[in-house]
PDB file of N, CA and C in Angstrom:
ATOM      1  N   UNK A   1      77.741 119.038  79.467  1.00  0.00           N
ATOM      2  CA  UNK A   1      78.762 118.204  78.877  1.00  0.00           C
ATOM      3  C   UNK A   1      80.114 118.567  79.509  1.00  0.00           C
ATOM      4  N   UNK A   2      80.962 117.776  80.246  1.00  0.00           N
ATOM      5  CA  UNK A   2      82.321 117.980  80.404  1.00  0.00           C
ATOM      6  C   UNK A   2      83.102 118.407  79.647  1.00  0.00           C
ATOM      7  N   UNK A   3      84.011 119.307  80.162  1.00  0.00           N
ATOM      8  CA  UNK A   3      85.045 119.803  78.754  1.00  0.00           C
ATOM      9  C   UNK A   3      86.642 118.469  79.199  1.00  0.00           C
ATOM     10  N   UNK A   4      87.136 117.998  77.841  1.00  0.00           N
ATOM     11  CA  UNK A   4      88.009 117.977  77.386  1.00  0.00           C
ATOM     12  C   UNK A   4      89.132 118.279  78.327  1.00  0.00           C
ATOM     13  N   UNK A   5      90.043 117.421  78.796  1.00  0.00           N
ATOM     14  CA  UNK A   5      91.071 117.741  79.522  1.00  0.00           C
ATOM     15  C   UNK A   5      92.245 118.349  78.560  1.00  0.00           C
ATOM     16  N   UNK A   6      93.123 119.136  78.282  1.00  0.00           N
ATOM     17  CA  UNK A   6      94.179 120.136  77.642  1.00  0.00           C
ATOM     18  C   UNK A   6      94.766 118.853  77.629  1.00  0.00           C
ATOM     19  N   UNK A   7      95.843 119.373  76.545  1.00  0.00           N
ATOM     20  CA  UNK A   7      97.192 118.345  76.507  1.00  0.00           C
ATOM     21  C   UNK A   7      98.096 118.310  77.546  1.00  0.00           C
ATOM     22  N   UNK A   8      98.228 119.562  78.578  1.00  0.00           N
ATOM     23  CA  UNK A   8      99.177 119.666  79.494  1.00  0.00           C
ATOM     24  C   UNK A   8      98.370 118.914  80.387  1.00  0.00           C
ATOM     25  N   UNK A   9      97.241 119.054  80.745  1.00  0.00           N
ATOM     26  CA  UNK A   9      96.515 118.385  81.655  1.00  0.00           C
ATOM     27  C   UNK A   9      96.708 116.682  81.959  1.00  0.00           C
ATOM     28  N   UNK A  10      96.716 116.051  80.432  1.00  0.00           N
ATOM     29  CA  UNK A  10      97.385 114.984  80.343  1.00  0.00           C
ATOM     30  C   UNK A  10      98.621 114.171  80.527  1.00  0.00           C
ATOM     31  N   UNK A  11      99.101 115.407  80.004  1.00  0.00           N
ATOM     32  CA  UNK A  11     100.813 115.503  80.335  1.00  0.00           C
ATOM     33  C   UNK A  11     101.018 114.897  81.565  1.00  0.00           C
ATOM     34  N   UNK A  12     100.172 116.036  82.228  1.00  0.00           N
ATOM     35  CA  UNK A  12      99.939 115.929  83.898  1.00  0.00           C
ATOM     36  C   UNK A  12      99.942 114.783  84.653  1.00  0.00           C
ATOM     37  N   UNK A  13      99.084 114.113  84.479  1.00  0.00           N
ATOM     38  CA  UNK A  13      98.078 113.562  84.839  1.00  0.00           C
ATOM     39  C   UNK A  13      99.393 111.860  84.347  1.00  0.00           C
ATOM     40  N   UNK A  14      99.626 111.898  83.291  1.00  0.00           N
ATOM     41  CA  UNK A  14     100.881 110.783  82.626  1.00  0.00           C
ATOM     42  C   UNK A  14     101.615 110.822  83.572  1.00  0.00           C
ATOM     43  N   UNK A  15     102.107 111.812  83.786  1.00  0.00           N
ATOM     44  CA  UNK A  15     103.379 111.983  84.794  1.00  0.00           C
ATOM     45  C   UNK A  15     103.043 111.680  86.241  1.00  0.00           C
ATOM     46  N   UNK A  16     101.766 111.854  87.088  1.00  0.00           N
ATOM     47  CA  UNK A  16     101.763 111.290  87.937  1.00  0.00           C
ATOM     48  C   UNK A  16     101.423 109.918  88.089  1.00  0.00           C
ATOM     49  N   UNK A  17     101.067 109.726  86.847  1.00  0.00           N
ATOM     50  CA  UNK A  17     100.551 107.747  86.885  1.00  0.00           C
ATOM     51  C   UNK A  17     102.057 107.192  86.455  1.00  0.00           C
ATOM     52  N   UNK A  18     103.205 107.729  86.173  1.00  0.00           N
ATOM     53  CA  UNK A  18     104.490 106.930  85.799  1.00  0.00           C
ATOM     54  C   UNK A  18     105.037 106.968  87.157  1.00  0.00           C
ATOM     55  N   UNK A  19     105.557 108.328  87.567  1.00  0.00           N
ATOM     56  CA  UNK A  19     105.679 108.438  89.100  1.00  0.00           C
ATOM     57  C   UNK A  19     105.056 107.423  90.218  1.00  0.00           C
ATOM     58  N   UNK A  20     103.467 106.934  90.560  1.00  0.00           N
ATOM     59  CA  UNK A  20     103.232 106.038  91.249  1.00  0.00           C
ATOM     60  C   UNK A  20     103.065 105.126  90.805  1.00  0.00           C
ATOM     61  N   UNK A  21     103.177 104.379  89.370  1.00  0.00           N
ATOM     62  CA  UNK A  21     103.627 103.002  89.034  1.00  0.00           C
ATOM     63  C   UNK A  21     105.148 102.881  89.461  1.00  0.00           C
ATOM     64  N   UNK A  22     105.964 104.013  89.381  1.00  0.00           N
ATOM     65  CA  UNK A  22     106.967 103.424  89.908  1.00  0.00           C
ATOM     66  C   UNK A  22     107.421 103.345  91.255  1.00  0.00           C
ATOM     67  N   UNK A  23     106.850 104.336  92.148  1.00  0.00           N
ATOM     68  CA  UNK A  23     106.424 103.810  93.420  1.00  0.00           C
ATOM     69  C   UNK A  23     106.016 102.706  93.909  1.00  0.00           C
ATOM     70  N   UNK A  24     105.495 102.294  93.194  1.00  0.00           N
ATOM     71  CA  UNK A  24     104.345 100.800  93.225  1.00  0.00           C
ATOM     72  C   UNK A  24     105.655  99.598  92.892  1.00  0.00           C
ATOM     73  N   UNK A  25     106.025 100.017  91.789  1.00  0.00           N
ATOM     74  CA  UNK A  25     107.156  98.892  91.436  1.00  0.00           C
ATOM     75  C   UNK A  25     108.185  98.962  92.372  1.00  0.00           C
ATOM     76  N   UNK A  26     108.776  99.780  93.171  1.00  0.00           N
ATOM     77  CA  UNK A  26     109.920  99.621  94.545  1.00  0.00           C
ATOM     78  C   UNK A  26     108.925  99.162  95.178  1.00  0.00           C
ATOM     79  N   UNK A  27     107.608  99.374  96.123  1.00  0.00           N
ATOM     80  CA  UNK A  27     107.438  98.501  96.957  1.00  0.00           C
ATOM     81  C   UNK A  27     106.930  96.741  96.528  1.00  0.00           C
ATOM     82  N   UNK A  28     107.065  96.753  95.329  1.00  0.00           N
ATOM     83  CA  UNK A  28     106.770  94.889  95.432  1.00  0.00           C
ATOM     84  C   UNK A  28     107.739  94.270  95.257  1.00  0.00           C
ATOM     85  N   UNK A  29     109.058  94.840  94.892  1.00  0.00           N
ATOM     86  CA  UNK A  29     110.200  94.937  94.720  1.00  0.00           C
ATOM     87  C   UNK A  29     111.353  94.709  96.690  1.00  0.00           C
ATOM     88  N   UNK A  30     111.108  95.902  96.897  1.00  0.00           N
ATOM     89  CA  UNK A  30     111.102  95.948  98.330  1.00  0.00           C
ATOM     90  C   UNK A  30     110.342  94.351  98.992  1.00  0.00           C
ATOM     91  N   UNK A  31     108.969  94.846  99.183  1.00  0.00           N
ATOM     92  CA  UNK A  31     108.588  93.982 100.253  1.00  0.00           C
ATOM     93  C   UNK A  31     108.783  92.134  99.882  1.00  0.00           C
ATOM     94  N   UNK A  32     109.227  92.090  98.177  1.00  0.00           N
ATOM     95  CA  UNK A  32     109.431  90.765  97.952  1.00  0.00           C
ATOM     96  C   UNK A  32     110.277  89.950  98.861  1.00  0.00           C
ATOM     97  N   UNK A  33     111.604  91.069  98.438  1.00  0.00           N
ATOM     98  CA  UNK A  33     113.158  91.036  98.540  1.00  0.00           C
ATOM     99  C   UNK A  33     113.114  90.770 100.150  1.00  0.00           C
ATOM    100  N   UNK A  34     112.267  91.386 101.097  1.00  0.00           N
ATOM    101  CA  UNK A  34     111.995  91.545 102.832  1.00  0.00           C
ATOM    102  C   UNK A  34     111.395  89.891 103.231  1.00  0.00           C
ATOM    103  N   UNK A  35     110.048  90.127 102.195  1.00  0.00           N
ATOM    104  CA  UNK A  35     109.653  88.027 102.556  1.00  0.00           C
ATOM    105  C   UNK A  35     110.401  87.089 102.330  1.00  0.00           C
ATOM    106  N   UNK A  36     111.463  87.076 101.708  1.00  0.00           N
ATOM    107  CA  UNK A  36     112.401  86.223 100.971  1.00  0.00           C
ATOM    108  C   UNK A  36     113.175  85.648 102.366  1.00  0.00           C
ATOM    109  N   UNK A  37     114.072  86.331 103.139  1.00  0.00           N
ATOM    110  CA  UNK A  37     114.641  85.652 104.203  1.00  0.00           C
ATOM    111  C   UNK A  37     113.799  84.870 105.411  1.00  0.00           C
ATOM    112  N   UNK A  38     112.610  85.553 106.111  1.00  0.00           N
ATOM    113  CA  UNK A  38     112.028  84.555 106.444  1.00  0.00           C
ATOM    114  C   UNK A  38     111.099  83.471 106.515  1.00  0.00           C
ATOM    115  N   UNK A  39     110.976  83.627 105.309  1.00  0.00           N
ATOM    116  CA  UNK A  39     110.338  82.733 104.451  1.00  0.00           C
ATOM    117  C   UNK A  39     111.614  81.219 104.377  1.00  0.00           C
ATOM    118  N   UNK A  40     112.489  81.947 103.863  1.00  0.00           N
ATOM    119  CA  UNK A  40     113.527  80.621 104.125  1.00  0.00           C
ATOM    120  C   UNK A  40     114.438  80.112 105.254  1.00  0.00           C
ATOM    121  N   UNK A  41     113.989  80.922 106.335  1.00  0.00           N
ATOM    122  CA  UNK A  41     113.925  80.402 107.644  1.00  0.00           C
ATOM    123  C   UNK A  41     113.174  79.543 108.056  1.00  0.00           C
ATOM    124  N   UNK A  42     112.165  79.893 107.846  1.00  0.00           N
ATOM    125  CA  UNK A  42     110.514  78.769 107.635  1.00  0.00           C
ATOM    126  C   UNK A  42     110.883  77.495 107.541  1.00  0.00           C
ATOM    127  N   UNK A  43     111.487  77.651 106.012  1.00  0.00           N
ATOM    128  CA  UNK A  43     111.209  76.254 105.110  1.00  0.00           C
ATOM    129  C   UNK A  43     112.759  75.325 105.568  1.00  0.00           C
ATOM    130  N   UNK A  44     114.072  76.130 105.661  1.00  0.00           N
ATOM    131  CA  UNK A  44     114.843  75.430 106.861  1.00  0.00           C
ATOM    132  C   UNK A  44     114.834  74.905 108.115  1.00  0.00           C
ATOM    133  N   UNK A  45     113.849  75.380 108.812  1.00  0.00           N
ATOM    134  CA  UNK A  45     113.577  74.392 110.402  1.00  0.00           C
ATOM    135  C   UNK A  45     112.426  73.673 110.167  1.00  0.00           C
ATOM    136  N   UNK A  46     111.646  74.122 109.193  1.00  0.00           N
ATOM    137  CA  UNK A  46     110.974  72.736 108.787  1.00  0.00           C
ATOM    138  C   UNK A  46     111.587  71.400 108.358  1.00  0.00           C
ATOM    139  N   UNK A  47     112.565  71.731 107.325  1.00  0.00           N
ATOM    140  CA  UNK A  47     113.283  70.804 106.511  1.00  0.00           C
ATOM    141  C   UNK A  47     114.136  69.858 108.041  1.00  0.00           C
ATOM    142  N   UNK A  48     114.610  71.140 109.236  1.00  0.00           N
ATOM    143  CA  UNK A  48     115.767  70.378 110.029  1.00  0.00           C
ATOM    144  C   UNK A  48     114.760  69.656 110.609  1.00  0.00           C
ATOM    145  N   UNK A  49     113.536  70.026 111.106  1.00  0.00           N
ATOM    146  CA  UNK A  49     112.585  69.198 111.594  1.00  0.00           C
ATOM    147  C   UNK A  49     112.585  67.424 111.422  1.00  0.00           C
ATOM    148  N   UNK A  50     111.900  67.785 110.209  1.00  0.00           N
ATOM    149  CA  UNK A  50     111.465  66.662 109.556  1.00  0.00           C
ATOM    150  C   UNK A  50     112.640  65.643 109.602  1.00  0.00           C
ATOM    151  N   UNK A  51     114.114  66.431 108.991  1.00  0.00           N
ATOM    152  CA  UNK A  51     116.055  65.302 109.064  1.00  0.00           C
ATOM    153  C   UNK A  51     116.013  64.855 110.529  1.00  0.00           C
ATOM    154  N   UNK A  52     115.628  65.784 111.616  1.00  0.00           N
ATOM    155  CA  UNK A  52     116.140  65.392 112.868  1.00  0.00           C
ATOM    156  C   UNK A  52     115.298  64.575 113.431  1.00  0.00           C
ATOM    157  N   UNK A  53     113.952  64.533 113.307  1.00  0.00           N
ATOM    158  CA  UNK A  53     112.772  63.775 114.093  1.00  0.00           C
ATOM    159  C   UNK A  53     111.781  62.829 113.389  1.00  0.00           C
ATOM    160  N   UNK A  54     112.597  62.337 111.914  1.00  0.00           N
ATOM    161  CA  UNK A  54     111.779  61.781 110.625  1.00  0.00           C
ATOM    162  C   UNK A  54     111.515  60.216 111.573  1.00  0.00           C
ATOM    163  N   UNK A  55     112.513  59.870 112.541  1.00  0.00           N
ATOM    164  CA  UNK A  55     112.372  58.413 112.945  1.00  0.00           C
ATOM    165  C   UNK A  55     111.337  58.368 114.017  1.00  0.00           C
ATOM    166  N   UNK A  56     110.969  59.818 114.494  1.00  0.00           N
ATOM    167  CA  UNK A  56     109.957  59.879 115.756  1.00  0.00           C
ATOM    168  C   UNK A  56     108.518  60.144 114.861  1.00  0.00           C
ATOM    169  N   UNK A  57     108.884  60.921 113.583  1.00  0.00           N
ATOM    170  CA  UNK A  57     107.157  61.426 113.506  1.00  0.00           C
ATOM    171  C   UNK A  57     106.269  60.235 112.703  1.00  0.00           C
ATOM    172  N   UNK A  58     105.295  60.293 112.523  1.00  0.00           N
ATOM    173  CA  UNK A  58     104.060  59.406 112.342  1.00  0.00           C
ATOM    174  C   UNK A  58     103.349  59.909 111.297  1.00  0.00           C
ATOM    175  N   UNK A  59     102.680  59.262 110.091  1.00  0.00           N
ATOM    176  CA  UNK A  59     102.755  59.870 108.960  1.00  0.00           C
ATOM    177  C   UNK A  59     101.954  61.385 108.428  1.00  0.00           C
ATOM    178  N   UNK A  60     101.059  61.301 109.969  1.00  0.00           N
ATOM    179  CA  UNK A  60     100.072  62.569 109.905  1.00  0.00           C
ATOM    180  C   UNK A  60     101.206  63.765 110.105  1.00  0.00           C
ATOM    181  N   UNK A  61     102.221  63.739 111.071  1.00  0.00           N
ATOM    182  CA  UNK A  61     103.415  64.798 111.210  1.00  0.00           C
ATOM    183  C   UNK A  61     104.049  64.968 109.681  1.00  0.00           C
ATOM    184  N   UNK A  62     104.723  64.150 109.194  1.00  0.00           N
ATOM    185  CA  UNK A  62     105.554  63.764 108.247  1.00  0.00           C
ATOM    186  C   UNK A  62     104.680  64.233 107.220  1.00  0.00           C
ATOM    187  N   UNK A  63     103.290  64.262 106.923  1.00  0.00           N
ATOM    188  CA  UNK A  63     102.285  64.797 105.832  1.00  0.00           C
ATOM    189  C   UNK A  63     101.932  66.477 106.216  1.00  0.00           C
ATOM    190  N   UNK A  64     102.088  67.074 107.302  1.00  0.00           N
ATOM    191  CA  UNK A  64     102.053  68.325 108.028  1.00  0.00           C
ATOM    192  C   UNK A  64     103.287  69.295 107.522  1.00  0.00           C
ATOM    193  N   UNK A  65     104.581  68.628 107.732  1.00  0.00           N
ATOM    194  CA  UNK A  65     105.558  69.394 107.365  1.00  0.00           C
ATOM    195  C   UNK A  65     105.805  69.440 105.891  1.00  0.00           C
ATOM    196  N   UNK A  66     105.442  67.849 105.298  1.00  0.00           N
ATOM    197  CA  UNK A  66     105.858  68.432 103.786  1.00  0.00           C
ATOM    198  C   UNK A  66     104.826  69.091 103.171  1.00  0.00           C
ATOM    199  N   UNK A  67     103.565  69.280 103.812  1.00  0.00           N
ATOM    200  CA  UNK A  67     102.775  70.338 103.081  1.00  0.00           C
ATOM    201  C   UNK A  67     103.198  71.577 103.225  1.00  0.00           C
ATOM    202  N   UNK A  68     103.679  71.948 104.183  1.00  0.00           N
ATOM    203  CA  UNK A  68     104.263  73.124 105.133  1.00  0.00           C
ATOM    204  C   UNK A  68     105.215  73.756 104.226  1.00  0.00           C
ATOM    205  N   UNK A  69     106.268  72.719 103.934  1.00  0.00           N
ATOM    206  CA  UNK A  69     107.378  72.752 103.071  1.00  0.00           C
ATOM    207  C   UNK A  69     106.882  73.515 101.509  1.00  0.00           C
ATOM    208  N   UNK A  70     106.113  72.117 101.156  1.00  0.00           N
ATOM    209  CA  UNK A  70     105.546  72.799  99.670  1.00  0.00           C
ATOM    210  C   UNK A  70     104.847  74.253  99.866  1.00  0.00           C
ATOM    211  N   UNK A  71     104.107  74.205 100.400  1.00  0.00           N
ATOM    212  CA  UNK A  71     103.548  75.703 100.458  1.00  0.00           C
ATOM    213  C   UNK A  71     104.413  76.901 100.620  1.00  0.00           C
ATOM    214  N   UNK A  72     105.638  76.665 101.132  1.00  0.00           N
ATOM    215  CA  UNK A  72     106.453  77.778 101.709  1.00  0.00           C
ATOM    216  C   UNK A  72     107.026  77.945 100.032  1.00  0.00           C
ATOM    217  N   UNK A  73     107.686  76.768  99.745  1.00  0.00           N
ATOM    218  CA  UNK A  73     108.224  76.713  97.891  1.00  0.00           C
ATOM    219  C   UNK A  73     107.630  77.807  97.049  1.00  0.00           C
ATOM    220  N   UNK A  74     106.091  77.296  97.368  1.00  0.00           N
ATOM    221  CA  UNK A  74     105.260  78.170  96.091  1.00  0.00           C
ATOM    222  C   UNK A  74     105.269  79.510  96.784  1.00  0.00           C
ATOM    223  N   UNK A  75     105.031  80.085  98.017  1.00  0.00           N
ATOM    224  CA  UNK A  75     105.241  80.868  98.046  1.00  0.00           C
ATOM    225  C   UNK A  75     106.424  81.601  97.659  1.00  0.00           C
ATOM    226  N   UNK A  76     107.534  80.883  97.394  1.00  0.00           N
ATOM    227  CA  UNK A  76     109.246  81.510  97.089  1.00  0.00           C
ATOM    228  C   UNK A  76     109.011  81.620  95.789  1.00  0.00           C
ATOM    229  N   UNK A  77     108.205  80.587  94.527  1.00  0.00           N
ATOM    230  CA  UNK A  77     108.121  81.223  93.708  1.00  0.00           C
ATOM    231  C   UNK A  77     107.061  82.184  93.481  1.00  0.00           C
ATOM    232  N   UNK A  78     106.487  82.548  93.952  1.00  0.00           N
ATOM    233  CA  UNK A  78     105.599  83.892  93.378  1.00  0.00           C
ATOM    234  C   UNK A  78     106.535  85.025  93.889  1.00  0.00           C
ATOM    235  N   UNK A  79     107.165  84.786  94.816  1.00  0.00           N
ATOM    236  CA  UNK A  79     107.983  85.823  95.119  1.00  0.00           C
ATOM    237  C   UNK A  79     109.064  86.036  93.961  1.00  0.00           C
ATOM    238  N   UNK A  80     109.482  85.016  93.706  1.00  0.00           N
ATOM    239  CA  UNK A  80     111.025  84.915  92.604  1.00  0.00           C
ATOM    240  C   UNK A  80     110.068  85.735  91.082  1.00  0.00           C
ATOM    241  N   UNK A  81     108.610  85.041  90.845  1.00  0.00           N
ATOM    242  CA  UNK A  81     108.095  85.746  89.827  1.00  0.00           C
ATOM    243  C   UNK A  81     107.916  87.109  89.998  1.00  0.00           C
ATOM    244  N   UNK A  82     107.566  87.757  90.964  1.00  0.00           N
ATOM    245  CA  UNK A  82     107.173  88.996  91.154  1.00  0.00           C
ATOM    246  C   UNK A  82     108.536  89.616  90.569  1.00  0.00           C
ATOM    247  N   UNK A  83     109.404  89.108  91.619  1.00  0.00           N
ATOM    248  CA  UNK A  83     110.639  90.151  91.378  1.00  0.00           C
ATOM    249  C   UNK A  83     111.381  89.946  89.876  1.00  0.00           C
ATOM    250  N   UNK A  84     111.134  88.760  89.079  1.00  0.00           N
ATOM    251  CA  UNK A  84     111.602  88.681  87.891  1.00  0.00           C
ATOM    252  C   UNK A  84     110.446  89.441  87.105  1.00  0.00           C
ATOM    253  N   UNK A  85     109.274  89.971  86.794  1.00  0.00           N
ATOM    254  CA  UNK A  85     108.326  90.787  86.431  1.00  0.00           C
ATOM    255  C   UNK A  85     108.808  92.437  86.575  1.00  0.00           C
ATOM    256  N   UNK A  86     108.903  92.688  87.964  1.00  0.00           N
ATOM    257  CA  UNK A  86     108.980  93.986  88.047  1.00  0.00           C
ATOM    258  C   UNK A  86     110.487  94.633  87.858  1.00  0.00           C
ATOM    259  N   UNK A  87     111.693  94.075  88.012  1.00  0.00           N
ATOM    260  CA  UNK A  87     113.152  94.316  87.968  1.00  0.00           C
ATOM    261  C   UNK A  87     113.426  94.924  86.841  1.00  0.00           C
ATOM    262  N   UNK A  88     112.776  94.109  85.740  1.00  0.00           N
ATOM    263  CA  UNK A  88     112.717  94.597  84.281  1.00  0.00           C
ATOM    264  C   UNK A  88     112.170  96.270  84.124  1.00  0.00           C
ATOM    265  N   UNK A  89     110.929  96.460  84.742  1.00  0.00           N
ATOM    266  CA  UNK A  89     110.245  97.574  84.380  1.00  0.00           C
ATOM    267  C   UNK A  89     110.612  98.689  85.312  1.00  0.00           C
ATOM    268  N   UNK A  90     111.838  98.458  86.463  1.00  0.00           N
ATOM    269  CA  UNK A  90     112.486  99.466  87.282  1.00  0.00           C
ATOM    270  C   UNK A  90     113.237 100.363  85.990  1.00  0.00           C
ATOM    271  N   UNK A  91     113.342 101.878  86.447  1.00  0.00           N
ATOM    272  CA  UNK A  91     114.095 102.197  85.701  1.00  0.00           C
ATOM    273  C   UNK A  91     115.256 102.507  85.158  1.00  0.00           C
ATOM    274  N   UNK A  92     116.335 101.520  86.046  1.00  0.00           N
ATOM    275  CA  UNK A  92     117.489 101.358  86.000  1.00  0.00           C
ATOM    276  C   UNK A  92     117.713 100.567  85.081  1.00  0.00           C
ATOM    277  N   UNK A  93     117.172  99.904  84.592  1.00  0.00           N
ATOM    278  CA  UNK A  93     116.895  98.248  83.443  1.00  0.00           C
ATOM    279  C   UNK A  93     116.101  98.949  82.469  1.00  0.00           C
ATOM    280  N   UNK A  94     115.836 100.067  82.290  1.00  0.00           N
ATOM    281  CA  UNK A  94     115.517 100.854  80.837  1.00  0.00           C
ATOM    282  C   UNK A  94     116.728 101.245  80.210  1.00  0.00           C
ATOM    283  N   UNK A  95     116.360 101.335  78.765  1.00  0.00           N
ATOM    284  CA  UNK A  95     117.565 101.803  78.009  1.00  0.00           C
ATOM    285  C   UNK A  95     116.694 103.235  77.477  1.00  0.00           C
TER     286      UNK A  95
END
């Protein structure tokens, strides 16, 4: 039969799972904040695309970029969710 981990053991053991949750929370934090600019580089030369060459493209182009477009969106919001999720649980935003 296994023995029983001590209370300090736990202690322990708490303290390194708060420590790399919060490790964990700077990098999704981090790498959000990093996808965010070219991500909206993306979705700007798409957008100039489409303003500058809307009278040349053909509806298969014109159906290419605004999928392009939308997809880049949703990707901005999972990003905007992530970072509104984890900002909270940094521990600068604890009382």
């Amino acid at each position: 039969m296994p023995r029983k981990p001590t209370y300090e053991e736990l202690e322990q053991r708490v303290k390194e799972l708060e420590q790399s949750n919060q490790e964990l929370r700077r990098f999704a934090c981090s790498s959000s904040q990093e996808l965010q600019e070219p991500l909206d580089i993306v979705t700007r030369y798409l957008q100039f695309v489409e303003a500058r060459y809307k009278d040349r493209l053909g509806p298969d182009n014109k159906e290419f970029i605004t999928s392009a477009v939308d997809g880049a969106n949703r990707i901005q919001t999972l990003i905007t969710d992530q970072l509104a999720y984890f900002r909270p649980l940094a521990p600068q935003h604890r009382q």
